[in-house]
Each structure stands twice: as C-alpha cells, then as structure tokens.
Protein backbone atom coordinates (compact mmCIF):
# COMPACT_ATOMS: atom_id res chain seq x y z
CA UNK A 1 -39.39 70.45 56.74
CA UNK A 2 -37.92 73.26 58.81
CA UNK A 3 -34.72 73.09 59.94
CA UNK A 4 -36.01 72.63 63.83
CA UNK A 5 -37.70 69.72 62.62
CA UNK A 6 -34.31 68.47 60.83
CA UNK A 7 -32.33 69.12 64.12
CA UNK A 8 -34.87 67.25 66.83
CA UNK A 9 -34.42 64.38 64.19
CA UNK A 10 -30.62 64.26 63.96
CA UNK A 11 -30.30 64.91 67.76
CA UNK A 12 -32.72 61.78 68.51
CA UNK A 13 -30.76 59.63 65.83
CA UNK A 14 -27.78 60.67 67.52
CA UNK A 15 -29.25 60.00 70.87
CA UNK A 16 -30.59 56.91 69.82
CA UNK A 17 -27.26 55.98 68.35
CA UNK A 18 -25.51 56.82 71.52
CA UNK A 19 -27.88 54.56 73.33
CA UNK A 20 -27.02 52.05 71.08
CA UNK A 21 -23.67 51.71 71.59
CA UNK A 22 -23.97 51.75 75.90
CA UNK A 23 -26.20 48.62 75.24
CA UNK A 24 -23.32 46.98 73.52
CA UNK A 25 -20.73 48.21 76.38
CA UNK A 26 -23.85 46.86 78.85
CA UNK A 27 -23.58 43.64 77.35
CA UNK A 28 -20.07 43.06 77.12
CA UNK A 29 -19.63 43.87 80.86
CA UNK A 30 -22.22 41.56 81.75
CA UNK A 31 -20.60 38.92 79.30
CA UNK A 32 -17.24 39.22 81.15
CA UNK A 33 -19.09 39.16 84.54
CA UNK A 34 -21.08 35.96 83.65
CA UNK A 35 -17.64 34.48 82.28
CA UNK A 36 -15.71 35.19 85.88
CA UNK A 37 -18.88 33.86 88.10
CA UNK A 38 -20.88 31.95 85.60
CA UNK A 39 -24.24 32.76 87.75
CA UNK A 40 -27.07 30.75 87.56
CA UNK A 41 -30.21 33.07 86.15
CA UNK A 42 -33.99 32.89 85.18
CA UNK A 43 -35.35 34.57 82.12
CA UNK A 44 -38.81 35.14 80.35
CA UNK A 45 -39.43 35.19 76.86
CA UNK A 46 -42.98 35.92 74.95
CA UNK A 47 -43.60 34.17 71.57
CA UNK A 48 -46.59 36.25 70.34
CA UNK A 49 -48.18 34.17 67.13
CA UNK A 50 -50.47 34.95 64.70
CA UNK A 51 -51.47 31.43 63.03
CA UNK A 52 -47.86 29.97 62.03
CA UNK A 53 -46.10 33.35 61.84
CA UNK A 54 -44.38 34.21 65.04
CA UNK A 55 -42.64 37.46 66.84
CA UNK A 56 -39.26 38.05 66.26
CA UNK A 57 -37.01 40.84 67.39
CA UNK A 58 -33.26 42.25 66.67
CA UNK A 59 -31.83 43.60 70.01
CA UNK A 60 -29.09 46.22 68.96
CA UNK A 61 -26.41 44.23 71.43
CA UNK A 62 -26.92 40.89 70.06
CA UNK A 63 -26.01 39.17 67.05
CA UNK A 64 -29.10 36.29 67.37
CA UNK A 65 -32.65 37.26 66.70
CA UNK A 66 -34.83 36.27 69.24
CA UNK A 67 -38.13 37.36 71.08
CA UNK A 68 -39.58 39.94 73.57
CA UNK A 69 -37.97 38.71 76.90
CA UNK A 70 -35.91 39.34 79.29
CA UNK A 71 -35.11 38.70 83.44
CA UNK A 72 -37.34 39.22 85.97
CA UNK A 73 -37.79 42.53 88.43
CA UNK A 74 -37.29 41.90 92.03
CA UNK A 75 -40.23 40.31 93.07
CA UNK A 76 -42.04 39.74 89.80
CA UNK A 77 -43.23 36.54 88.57
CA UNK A 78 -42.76 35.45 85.13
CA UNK A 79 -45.96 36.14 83.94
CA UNK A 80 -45.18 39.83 85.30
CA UNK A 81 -42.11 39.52 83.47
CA UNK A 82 -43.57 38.95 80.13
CA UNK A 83 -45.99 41.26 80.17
CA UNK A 84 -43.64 44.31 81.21
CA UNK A 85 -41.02 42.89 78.37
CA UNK A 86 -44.01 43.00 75.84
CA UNK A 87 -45.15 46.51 77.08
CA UNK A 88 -41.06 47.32 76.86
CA UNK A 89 -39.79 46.09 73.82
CA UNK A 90 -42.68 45.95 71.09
CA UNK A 91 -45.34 47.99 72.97
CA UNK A 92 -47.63 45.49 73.46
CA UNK A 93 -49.87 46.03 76.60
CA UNK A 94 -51.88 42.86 77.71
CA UNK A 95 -54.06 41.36 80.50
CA UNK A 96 -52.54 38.53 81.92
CA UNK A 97 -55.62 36.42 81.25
CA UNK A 98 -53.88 36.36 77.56
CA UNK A 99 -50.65 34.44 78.43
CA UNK A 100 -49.92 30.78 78.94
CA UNK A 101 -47.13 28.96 80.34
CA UNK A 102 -46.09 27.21 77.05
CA UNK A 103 -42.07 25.22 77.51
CA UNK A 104 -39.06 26.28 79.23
CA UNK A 105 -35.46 25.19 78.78
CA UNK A 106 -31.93 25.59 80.51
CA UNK A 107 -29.43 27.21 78.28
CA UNK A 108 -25.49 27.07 78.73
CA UNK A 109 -24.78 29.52 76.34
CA UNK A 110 -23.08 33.04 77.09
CA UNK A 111 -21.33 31.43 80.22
CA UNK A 112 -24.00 31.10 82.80
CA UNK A 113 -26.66 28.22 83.05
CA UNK A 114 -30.08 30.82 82.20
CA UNK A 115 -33.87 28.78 82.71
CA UNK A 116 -35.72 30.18 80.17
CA UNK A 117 -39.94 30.22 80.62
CA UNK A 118 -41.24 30.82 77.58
CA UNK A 119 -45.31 32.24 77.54
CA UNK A 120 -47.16 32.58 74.36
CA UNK A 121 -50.65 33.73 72.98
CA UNK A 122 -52.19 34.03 70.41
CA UNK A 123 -53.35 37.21 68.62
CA UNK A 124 -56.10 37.26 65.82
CA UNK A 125 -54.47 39.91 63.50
CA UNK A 126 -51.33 41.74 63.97
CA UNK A 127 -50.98 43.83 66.13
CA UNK A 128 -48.97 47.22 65.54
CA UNK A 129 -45.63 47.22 66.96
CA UNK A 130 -43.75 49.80 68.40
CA UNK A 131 -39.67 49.39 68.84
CA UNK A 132 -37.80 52.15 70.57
CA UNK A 133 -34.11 51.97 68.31
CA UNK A 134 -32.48 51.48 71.16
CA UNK A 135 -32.48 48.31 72.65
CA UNK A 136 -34.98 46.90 69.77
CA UNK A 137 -33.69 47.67 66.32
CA UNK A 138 -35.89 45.49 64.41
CA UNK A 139 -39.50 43.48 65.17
CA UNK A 140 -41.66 41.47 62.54
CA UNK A 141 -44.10 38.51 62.01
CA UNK A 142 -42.18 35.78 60.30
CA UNK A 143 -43.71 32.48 58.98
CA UNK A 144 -42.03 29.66 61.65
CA UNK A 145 -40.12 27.97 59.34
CA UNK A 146 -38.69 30.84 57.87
CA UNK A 147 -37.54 31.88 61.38
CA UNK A 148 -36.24 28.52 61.97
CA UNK A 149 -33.67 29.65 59.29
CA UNK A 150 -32.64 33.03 60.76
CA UNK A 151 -29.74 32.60 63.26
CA UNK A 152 -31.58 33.22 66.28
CA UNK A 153 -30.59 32.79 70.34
CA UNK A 154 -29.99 28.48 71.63
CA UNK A 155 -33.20 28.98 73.33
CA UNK A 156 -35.23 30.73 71.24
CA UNK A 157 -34.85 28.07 68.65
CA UNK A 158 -35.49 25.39 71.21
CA UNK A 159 -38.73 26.92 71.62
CA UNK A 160 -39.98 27.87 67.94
CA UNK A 161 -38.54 24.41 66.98
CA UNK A 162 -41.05 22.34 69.56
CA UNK A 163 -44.03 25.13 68.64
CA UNK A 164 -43.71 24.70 64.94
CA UNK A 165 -44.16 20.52 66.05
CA UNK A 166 -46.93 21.51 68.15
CA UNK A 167 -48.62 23.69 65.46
CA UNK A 168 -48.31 21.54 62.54
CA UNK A 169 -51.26 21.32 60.10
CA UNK A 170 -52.32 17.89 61.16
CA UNK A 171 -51.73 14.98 58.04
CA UNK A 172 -55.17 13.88 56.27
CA UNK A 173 -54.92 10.32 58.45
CA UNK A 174 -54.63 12.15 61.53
CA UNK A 175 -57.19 14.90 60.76
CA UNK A 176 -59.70 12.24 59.68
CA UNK A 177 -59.69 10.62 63.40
C-alpha cells in the first residue's frame, strides 16, 4: 500500500472515531433533556427477517442491540420512516410495497414514554449490508432465539419476543389440521 493510501485510511478511522464519540455526547444531551421534560415521542423500527434469523444492529451510543429505526422527519409517516432508517443505517433501499405494519409498543425506558411501530418484511436471501462506523458499528442476521439472548433495547425485545411466537414452526397436531 502506499503511504497515501495508509493516510486516507487513518484520517477516516480518525474521522470516523471522532464521529463516534459526538454520537455519544448527542445522546447524553438528549438523555438529560428527556430526564428534565420527559417528552412523549414516536419511533419506527424495521425487523428485516430472513426465515427465523432476524436484523440486528450495534449503534456506537448505545449499550442495547437493537434494529434499524429511528424517529420520524417532519412530516413523514412511519412507513417513510422505515424506509429512510433502512436506506440510513444498513443501506437497504426498498419500495414501500415491501413493508408491513407488524406490532407496536409504548416504552418507559430512557425517561420519556416513546410508541414504538415496528414494520417488518421478509427477504429471500440476505441481503448485503452496508454500516457507516459511525452511528452503526455492527449489523448481522442472528437466529431469533439467539437474539433473544443478546441484551438488546425494552422494545426491541418486546417485538422479537411476540415474532419468534408468531413464527414458530407449527407442532405436528397443529400442522396436521
């Protein structure tokens, strides 16, 4: 490698690194913000699936893993939402034919009362993912249950705990109905 190779990469790591750390200031603010007016919020998060192995993601500010998501745009509905967060944070673009509404919960945690919608589809092979090192450190396809055993955000596992229910293999006396 030449040396101007070497440098671009150490000045993006550092960049990226830099990034990094003003998403973990970003989050703190908001975290002391949320604690003073405890706001009531909407959010949208996408559980992508691929038979029984779902979509996870590590955000760099968060200790949880959880799924592409995030709050809605001005304006945008929560379909609009999901698709921007896939396009976003895994660099998935979609029609948004693809999505469905699939369960939504209200979370209490991180001192404001949040709605989550959760969407899902279904893909029929992987697709490739692309994370930016920034705000997403980390995305993978995990088997359900082995996500169930991650330490992931309240609502998250609300969700993947009443999909891996809904996708169960069905038992032989209920498949031979």
């Amino acid at each position: 490698m030449s040396s101007w190779t070497d440098a671009r990469a150490a000045a993006r790591d550092l960049t990226d690194a830099v990034v990094r750390t003003a998403y973990r200031g970003a989050y703190s603010l908001a975290m002391a913000y949320w604690f003073v007016r405890r706001p009531s919020i909407e959010g949208v998060f996408v559980g992508v699936w691929h038979g029984r192995r779902v979509l996870l993601l590590q955000n760099s500010y968060k200790r949880f893993f959880s799924m592409p998501g995030g709050g809605p745009h001005a304006g945008e509905s929560h379909l609009e939402t999901g698709l921007r967060e896939l396009r976003e944070e895994v660099g998935l673009t979609l029609g948004a034919s693809e999505l469905r509404a699939a369960f939504d919960v209200v979370d209490t945690v991180e001192y404001k009362r949040d709605h989550v919608f959760f969407l899902e589809l279904e893909v029929a092979t992987e697709p490739p993912l692309t994370i930016d090192r920034r705000e997403v450190v980390w995305a993978a396809f995990l088997d359900v249950e082995a996500a169930l055993q991650l330490p992931l955000a309240s609502p998250v596992r609300a969700y993947l705990t009443e999909a891996a229910r809904r996708r169960a293999a069905p038992s032989p006396r209920e498949a031979a109905r």
